[in-house]
Protein backbone atom coordinates (compact mmCIF):
# COMPACT_ATOMS: atom_id res chain seq x y z
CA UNK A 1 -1.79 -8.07 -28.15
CA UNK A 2 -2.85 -4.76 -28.63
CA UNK A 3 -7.11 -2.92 -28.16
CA UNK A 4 -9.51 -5.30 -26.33
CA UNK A 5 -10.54 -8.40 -26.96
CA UNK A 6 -14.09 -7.89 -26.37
CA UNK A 7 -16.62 -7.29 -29.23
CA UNK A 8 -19.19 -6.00 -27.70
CA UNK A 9 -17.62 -2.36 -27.19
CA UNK A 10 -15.47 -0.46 -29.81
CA UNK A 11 -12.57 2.40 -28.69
CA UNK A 12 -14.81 4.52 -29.64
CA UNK A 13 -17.86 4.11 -27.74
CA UNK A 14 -15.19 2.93 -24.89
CA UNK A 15 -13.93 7.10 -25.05
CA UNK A 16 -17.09 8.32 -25.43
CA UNK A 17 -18.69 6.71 -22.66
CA UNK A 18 -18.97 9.09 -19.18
CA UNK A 19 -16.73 7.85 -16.16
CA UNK A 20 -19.12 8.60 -12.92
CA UNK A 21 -16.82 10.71 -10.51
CA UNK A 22 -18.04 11.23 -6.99
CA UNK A 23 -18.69 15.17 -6.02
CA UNK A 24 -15.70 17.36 -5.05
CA UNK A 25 -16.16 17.02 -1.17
CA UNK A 26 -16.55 13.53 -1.17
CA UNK A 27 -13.12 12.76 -3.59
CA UNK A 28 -11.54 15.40 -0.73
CA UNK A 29 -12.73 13.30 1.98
CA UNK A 30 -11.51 9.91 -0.01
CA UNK A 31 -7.97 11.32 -0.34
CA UNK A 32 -7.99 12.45 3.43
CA UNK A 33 -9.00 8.96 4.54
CA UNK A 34 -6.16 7.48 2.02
CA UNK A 35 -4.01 9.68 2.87
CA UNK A 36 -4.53 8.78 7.03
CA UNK A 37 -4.09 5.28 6.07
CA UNK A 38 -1.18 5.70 4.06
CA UNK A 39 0.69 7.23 6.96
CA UNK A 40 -0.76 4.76 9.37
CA UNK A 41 0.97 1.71 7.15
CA UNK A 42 4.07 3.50 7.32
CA UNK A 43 4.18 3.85 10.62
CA UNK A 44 3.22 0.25 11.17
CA UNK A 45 6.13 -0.63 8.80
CA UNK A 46 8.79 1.45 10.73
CA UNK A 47 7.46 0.00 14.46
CA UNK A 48 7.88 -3.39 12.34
CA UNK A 49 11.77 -2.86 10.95
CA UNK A 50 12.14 -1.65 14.48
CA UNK A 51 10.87 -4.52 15.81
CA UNK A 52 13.33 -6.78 13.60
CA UNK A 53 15.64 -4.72 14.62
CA UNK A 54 15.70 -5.47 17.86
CA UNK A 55 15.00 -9.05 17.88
CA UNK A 56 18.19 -9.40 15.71
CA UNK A 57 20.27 -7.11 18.54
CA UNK A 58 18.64 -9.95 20.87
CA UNK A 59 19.37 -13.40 19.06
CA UNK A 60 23.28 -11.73 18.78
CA UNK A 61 23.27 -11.10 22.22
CA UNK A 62 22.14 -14.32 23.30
CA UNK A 63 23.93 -16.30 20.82
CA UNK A 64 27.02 -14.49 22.31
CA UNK A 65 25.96 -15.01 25.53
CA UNK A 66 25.60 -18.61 25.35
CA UNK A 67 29.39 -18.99 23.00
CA UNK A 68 31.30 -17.29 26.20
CA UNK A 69 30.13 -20.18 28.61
């Protein structure tokens, strides 16, 4: 399916409408906060794999533990 499939609007008056955009500072301020929680997810994700990590060094070394009884 290609356009839209509602009646009520046209591509034209879709293009010609105005898209509200917040003032400079504040889209600066948006990116900065993005941007701070962006880095904060990957470090979450790297203190996860690390996590996995070292719960698989763990299972080994009890599992190897446990065969050399």
């Amino acid at each position: 399916m290609v356009g839209m499939a509602y009646p009520a609007i046209n591509d034209e008056k879709f293009y010609s409408g105005l898209f509200p955009m917040p003032p400079l500072a504040e889209q600066k301020r948006i990116v900065e906060k993005v941007d701070s929680l962006m880095k904060l997810c990957d470090d979450l994700e790297s203190k996860i794999e690390k996590q996995k990590n070292y719960s698989n060094r763990l299972m080994e070394s009890i599992i190897k533990s446990s065969l050399a009884k």
